[in-house]
Protein backbone atom coordinates (compact mmCIF):
# COMPACT_ATOMS: atom_id res chain seq x y z
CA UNK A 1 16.73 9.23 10.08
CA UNK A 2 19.53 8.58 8.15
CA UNK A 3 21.71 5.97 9.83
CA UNK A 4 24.95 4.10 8.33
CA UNK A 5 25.16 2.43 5.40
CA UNK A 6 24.72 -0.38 6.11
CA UNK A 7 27.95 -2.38 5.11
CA UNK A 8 29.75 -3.83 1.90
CA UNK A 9 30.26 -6.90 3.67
CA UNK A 10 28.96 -9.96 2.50
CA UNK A 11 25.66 -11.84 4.02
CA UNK A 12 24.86 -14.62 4.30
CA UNK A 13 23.76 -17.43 1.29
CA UNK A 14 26.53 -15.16 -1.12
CA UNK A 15 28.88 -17.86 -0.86
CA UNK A 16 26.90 -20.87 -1.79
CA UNK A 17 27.29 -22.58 -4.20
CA UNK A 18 24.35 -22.98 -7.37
CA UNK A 19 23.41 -26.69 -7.52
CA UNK A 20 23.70 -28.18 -10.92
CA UNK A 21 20.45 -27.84 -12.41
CA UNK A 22 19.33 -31.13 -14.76
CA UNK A 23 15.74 -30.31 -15.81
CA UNK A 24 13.79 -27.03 -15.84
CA UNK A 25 9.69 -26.41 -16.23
CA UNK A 26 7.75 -23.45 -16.05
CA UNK A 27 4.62 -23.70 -15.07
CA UNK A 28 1.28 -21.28 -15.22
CA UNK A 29 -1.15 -22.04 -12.53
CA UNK A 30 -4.51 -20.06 -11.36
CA UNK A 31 -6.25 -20.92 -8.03
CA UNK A 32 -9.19 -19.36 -7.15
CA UNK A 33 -9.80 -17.44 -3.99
CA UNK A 34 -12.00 -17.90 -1.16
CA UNK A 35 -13.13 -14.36 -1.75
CA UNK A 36 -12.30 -11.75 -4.18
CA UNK A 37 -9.40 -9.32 -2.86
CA UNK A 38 -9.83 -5.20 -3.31
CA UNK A 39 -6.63 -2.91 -3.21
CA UNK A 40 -7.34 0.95 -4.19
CA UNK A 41 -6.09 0.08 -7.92
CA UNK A 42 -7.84 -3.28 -8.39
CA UNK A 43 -9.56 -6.34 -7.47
CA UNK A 44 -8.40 -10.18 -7.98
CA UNK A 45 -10.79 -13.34 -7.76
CA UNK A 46 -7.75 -15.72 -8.33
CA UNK A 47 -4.10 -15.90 -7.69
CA UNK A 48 -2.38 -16.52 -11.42
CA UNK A 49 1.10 -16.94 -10.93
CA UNK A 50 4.17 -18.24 -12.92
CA UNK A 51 6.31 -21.31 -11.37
CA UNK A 52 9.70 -22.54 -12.02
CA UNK A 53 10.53 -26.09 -11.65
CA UNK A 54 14.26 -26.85 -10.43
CA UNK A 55 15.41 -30.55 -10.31
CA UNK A 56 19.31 -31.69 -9.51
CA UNK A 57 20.48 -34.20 -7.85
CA UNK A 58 17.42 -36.33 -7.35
CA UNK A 59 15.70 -32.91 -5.62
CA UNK A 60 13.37 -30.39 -6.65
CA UNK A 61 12.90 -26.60 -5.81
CA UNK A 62 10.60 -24.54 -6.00
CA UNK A 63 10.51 -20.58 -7.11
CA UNK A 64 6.82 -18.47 -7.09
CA UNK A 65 7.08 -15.14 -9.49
CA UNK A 66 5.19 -12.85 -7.33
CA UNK A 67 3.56 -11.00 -10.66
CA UNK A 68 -0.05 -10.79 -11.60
CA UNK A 69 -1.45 -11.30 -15.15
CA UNK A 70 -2.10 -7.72 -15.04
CA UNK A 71 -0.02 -4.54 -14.73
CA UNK A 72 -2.31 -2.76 -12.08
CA UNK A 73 -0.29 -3.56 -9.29
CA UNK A 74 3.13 -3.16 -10.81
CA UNK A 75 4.94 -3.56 -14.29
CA UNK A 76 5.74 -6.93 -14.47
CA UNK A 77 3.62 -9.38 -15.49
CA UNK A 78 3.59 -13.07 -15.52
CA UNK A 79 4.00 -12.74 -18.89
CA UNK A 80 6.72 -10.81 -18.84
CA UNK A 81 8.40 -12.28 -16.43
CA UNK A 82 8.23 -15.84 -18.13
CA UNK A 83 9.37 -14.03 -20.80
CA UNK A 84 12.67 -12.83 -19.07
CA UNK A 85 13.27 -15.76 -17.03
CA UNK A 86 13.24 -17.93 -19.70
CA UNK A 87 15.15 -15.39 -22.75
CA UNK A 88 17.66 -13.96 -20.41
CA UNK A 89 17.77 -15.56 -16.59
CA UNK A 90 18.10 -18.77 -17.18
CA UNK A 91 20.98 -18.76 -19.41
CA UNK A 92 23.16 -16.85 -17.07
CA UNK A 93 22.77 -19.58 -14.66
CA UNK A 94 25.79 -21.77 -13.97
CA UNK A 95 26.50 -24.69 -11.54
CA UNK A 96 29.75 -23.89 -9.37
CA UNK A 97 29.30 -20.44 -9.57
CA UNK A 98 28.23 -18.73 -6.06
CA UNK A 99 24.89 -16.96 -5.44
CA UNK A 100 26.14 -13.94 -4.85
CA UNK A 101 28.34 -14.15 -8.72
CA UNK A 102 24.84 -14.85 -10.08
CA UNK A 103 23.10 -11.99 -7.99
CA UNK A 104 25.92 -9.89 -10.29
CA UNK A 105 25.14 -11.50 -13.46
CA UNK A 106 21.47 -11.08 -13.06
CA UNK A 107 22.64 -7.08 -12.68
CA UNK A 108 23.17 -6.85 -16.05
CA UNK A 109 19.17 -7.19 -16.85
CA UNK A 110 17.73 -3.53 -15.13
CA UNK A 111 14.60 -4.25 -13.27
CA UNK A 112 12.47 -7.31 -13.71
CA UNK A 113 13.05 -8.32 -10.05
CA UNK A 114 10.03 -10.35 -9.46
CA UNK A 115 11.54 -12.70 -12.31
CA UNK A 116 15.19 -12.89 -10.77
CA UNK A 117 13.30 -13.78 -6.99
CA UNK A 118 11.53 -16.18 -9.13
CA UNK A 119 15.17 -18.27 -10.53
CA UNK A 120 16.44 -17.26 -7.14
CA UNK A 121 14.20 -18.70 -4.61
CA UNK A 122 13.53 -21.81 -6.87
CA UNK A 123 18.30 -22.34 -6.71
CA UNK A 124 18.03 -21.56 -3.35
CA UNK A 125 15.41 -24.21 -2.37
CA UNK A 126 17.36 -26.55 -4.51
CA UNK A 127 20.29 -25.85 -2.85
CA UNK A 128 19.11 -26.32 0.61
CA UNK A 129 17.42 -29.52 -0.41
CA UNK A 130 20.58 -30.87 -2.01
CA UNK A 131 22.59 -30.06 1.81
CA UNK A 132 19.78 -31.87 3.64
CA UNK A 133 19.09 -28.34 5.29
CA UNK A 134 16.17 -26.18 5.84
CA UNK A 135 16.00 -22.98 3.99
CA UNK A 136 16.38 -20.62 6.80
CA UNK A 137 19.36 -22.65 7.94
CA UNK A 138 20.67 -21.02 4.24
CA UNK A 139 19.57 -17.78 5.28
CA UNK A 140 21.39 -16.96 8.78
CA UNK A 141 17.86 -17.75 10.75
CA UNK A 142 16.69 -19.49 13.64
CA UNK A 143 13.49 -21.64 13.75
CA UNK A 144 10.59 -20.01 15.46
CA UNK A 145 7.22 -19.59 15.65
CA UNK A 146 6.62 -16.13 13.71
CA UNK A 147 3.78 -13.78 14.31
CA UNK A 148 0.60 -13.95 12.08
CA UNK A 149 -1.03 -11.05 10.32
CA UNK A 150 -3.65 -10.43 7.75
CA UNK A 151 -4.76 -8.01 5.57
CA UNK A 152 -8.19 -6.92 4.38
CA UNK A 153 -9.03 -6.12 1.51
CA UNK A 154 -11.56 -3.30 0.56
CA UNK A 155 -14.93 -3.75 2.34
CA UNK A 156 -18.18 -2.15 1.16
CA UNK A 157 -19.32 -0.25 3.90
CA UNK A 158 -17.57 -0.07 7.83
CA UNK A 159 -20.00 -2.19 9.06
CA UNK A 160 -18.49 -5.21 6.88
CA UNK A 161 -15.10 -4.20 7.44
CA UNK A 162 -15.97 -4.39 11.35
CA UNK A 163 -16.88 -7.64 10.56
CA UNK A 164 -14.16 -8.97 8.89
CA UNK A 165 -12.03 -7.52 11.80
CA UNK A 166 -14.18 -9.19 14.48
CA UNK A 167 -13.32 -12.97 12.77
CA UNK A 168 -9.51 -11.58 12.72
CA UNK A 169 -9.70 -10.90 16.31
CA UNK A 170 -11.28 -13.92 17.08
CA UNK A 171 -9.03 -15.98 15.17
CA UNK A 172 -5.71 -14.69 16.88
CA UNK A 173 -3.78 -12.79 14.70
CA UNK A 174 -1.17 -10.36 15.98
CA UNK A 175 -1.76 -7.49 13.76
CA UNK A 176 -4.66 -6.02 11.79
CA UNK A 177 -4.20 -4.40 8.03
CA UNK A 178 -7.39 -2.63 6.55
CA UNK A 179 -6.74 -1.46 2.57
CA UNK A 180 -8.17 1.91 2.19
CA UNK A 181 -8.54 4.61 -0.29
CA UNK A 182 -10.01 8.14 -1.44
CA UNK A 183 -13.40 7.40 0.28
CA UNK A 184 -13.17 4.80 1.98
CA UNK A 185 -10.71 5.66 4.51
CA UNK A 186 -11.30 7.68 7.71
CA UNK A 187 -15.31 6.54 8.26
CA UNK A 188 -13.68 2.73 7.65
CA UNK A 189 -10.97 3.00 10.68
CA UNK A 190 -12.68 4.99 13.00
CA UNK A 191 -15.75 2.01 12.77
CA UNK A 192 -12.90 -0.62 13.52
CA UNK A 193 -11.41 1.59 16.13
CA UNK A 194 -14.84 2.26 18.13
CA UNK A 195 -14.90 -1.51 18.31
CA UNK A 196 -11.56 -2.75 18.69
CA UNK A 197 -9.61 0.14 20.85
CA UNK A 198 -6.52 -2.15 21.51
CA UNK A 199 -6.00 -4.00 18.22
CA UNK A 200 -2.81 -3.57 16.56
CA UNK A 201 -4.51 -1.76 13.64
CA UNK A 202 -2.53 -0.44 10.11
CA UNK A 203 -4.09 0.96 6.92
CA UNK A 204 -2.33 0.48 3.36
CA UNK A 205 -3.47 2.93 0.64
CA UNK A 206 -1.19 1.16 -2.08
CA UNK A 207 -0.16 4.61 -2.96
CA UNK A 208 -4.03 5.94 -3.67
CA UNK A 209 -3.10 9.81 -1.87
CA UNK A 210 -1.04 12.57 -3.39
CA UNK A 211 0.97 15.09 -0.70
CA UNK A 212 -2.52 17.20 -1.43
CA UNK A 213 -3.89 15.16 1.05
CA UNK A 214 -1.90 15.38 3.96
CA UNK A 215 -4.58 17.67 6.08
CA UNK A 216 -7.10 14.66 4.98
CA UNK A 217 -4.73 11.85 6.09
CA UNK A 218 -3.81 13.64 9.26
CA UNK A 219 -6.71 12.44 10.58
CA UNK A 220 -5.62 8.77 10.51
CA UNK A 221 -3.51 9.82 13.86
CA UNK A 222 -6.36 10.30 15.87
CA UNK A 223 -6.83 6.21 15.96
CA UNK A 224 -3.64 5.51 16.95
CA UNK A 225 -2.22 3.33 14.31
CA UNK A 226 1.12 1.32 14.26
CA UNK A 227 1.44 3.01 10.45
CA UNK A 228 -0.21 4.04 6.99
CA UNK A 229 1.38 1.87 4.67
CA UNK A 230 2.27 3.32 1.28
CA UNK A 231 0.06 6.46 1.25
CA UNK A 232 1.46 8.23 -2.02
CA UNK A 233 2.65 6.89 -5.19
CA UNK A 234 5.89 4.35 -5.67
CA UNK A 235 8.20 7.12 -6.98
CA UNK A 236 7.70 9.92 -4.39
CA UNK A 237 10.43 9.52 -1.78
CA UNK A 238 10.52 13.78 -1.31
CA UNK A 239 6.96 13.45 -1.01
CA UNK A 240 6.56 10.87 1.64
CA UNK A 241 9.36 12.69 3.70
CA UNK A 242 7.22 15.91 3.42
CA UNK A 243 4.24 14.20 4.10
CA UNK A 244 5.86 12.27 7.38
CA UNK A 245 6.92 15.90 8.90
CA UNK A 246 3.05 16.47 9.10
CA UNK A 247 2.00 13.14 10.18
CA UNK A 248 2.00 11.81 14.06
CA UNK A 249 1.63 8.24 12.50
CA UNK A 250 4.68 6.49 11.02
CA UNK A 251 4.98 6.48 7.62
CA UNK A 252 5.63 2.38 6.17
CA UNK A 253 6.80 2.20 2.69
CA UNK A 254 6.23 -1.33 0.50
CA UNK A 255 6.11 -0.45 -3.15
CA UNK A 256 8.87 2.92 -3.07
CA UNK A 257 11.06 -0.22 -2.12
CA UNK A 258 12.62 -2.40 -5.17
CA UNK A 259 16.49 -2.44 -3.72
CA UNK A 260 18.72 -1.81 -1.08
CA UNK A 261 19.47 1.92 -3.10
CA UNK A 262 15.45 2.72 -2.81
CA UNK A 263 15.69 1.90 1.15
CA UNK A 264 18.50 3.47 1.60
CA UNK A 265 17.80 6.83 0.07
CA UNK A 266 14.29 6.20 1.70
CA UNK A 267 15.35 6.24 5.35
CA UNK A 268 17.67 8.64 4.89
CA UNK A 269 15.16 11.69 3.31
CA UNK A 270 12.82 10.76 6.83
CA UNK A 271 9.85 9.44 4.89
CA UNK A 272 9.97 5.53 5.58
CA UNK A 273 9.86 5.45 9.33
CA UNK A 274 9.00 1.45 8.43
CA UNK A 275 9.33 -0.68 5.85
CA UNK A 276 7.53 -3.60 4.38
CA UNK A 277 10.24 -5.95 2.96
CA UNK A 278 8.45 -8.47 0.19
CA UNK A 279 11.55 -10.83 -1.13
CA UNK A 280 9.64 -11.75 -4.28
CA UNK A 281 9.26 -8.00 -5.67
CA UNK A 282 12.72 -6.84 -4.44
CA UNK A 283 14.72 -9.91 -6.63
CA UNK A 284 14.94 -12.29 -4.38
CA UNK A 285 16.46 -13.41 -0.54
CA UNK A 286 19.53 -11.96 -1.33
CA UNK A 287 18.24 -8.39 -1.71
CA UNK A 288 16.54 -9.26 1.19
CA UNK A 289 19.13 -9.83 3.20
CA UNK A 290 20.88 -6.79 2.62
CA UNK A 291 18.16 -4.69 2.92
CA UNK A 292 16.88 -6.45 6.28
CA UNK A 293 20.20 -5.78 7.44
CA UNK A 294 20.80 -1.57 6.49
CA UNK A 295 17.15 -1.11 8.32
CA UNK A 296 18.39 -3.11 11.39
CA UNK A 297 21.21 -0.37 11.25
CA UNK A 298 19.24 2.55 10.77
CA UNK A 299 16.78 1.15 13.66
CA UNK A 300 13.95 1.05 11.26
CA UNK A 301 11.15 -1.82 11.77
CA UNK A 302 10.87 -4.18 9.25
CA UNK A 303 7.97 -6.52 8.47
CA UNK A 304 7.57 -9.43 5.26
CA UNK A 305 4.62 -8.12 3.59
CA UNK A 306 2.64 -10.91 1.15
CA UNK A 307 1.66 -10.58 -2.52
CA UNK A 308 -1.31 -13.21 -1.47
CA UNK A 309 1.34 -16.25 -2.65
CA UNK A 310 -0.01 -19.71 -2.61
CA UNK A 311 1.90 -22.17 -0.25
CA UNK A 312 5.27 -22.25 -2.33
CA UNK A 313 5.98 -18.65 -1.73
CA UNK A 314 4.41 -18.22 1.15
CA UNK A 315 6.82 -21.00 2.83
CA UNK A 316 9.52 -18.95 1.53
CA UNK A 317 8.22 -15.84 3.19
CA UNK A 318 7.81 -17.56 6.57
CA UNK A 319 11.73 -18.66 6.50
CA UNK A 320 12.72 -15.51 5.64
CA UNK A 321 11.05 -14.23 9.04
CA UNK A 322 12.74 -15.93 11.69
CA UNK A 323 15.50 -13.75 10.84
CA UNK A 324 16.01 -10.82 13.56
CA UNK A 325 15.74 -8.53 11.77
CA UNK A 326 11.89 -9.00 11.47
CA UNK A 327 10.63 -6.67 13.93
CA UNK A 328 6.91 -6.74 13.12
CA UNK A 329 4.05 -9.02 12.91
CA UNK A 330 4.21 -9.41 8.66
CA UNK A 331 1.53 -10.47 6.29
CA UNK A 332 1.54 -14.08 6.34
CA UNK A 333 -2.28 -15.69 7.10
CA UNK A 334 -3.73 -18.95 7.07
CA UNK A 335 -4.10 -20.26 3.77
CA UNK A 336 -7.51 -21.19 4.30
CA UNK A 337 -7.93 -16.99 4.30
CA UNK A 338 -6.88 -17.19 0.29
CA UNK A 339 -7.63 -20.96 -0.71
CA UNK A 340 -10.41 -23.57 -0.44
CA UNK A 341 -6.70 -25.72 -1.58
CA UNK A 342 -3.13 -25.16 -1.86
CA UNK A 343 -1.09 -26.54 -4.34
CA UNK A 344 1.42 -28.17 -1.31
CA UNK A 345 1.09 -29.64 2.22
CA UNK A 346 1.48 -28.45 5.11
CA UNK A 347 -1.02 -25.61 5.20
CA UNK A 348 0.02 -22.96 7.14
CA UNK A 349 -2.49 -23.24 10.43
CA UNK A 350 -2.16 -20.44 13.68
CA UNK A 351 -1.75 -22.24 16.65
CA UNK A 352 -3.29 -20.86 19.86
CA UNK A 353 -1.73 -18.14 20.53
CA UNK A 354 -1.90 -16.84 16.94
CA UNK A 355 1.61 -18.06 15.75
CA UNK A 356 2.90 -19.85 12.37
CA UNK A 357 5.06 -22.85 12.56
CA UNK A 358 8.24 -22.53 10.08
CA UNK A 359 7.53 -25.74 8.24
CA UNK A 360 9.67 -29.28 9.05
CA UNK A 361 12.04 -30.68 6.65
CA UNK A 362 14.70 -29.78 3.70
CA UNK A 363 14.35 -26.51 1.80
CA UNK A 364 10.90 -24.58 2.25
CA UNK A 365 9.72 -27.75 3.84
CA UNK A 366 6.32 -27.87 2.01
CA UNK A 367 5.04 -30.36 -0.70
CA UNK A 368 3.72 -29.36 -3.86
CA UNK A 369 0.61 -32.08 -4.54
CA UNK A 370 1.21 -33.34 -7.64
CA UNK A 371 -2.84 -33.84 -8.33
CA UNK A 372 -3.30 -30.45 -7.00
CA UNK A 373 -0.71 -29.21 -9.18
CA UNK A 374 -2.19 -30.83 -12.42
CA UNK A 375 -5.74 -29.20 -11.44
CA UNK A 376 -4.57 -25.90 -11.08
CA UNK A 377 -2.16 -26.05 -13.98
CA UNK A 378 -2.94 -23.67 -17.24
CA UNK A 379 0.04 -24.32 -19.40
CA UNK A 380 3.65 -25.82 -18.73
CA UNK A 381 7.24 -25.91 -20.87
CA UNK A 382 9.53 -27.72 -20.44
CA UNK A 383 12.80 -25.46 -20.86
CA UNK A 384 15.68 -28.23 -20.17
């Protein structure tokens, strides 16, 4: 599936304009979760993250780096990325100039894209704050209630991840994730399938399998999945194409993706039949945007995945979806799934039916607690 290109055109939030930025803070902050959190490559008890403090104008934004402390998951780092936002972001950034002349500017650092969605997101949410707006007004979105969907992390035997399924269920949410890998893969679905025939069920391997495996993973399609997330490692595009011609399930790629060149070349080898679109590892909501829009054109499904953000980038995440682009029930959860507490207000709560509110007000629309902040808070500098 190759598709068009997707257009040189502009989309939307290029043209705005960068608020004039007075004071800057970054902040390190750890929160502990509920529950420790198992991938194939590693396991987290806390989210540690790296925050950037905006204020113009008598408003504050708000930007989350998406990096752990830890390069399991990917290279950056928070300290890395503190590092580059602070040496070689920030000084590019100029009031006047539009976000899509800073998108270019950031260009001339390769890689690092968790740090530019970092000074992007917290511009952005100072910019729509400064128009009165909310964010997704920015972004070429309409408010809506978005779908809810949550991932599990790796259980220790089926029975437990049959269990965590079962609250899932019971709680509403549109679409079920299970993380699997070498071992604990085939035994673990087919236990959630015998149970739950009808769920919307996925698996994400977070690139565990080599194309070796193919015969094994084959026998993923006999539980009728909506996709196997990320099966092979983040480089192999010819690989996942190969391994898609041998696979009834579609093939959903999160990690191959950094940029609009990755998706691209992506769709059009045939291995990334969907794609999992996370703003805060691909640099930012303009990436995001173009991206969003080539898979639209290629008639690819697109879903926001989550990198288990607390509220600030998670409110991000949530405006970013009621763009229509969004095919897919994404990642985004209660944050009572991740936190005992957030460091804003609102929470984000499913209603009834298993749906997210897009939160009220300016900008992202959430709060950052002050008190809460303070708690959490392992370090802060004060950069301007």
């Amino acid at each position: 599936m190759s598709g068009p290109a997707g257009g040189t055109e502009p989309v939307r939030l290029e043209a705005e304009k960068v608020p004039a930025v007075e004071r800057i803070d970054l902040v390190r902050v750890r929160l502990p979760f509920v529950r420790p959190f198992s991938i194939s490559t590693a396991t987290w008890t806390c989210k540690e993250t790296v925050l950037l403090r905006v204020e113009g104008g008598g408003v504050t934004g708000w930007g989350e780096c998406v990096a752990d402390p830890d390069p399991f998951y990917a290279p950056e780092t928070t300290t890395t990325a503190g590092h580059v936002v602070t040496e070689f972001l920030l000084p590019l950034v100029e009031p006047g100039i539009t976000f899509g002349d800073l998108d270019r500017l950031f260009a001339r650092i390769r890689g690092n894209r968790m740090a530019k969605a970092t000074v992007e997101n917290a511009l952005v949410d100072l910019a729509a704050k400064a128009k009165g707006v909310p964010l997704h007004e920015l972004l070429g979105g309409r408010k809506r209630r978005i779908p809810s969907g949550i991932s599990l992390g790796i259980q220790d035997s089926p029975e437990d991840l049959v269990r965590e399924v079962a609250a899932a269920v019971a709680k509403g949410y549109h679409r079920v994730k299970v993380k699997v890998k070498r071992g604990k893969d085939v035994e673990y679905v087919a236990a959630v399938r015998a149970r739950f025939p009808d769920v919307p069920l996925m698996v994400d391997a977070n690139g565990d399998y080599r194309l070796e495996d193919a015969e094994h993973l084959a026998r993923l399609d006999a539980f009728d999945l909506t996709m196997i997330e990320q099966p092979l490692s983040y480089s192999d595009f010819w690989e996942h194409a190969r391994l898609q011609e041998r696979l009834v399930t579609p093939v959903c790629l999160d990690e191959s993706i950094h940029d609009l060149a990755d998706a691209r070349a992506a769709i059009a080898l045939g291995g990334c039949r969907v794609l999992n679109l996370k703003q805060g590892r691909v640099g930012g909501l303009l990436e995001s945007l173009r991206i969003l829009r080539h898979a639209a054109a290629c008639g690819v499904p697109v879903w926001s995945g989550g990198m288990d953000e607390t509220g600030i980038g998670r409110a991000v995440n949530i405006h970013l979806q009621t763009l229509d682009g969004f095919t897919l029930p994404g990642d985004t959860s209660e944050t009572s799934r991740y936190f005992q507490e957030d460091l804003v207000e609102p929470p984000v709560v499913l209603d009834e039916e298993g749906f997210i509110a897009v939160p009220d007000g300016a900008g992202t629309g959430v709060r950052v607690v002050p008190q809460r902040l303070e708690r959490f808070t392992l370090g802060s500098e004060r950069l301007r």
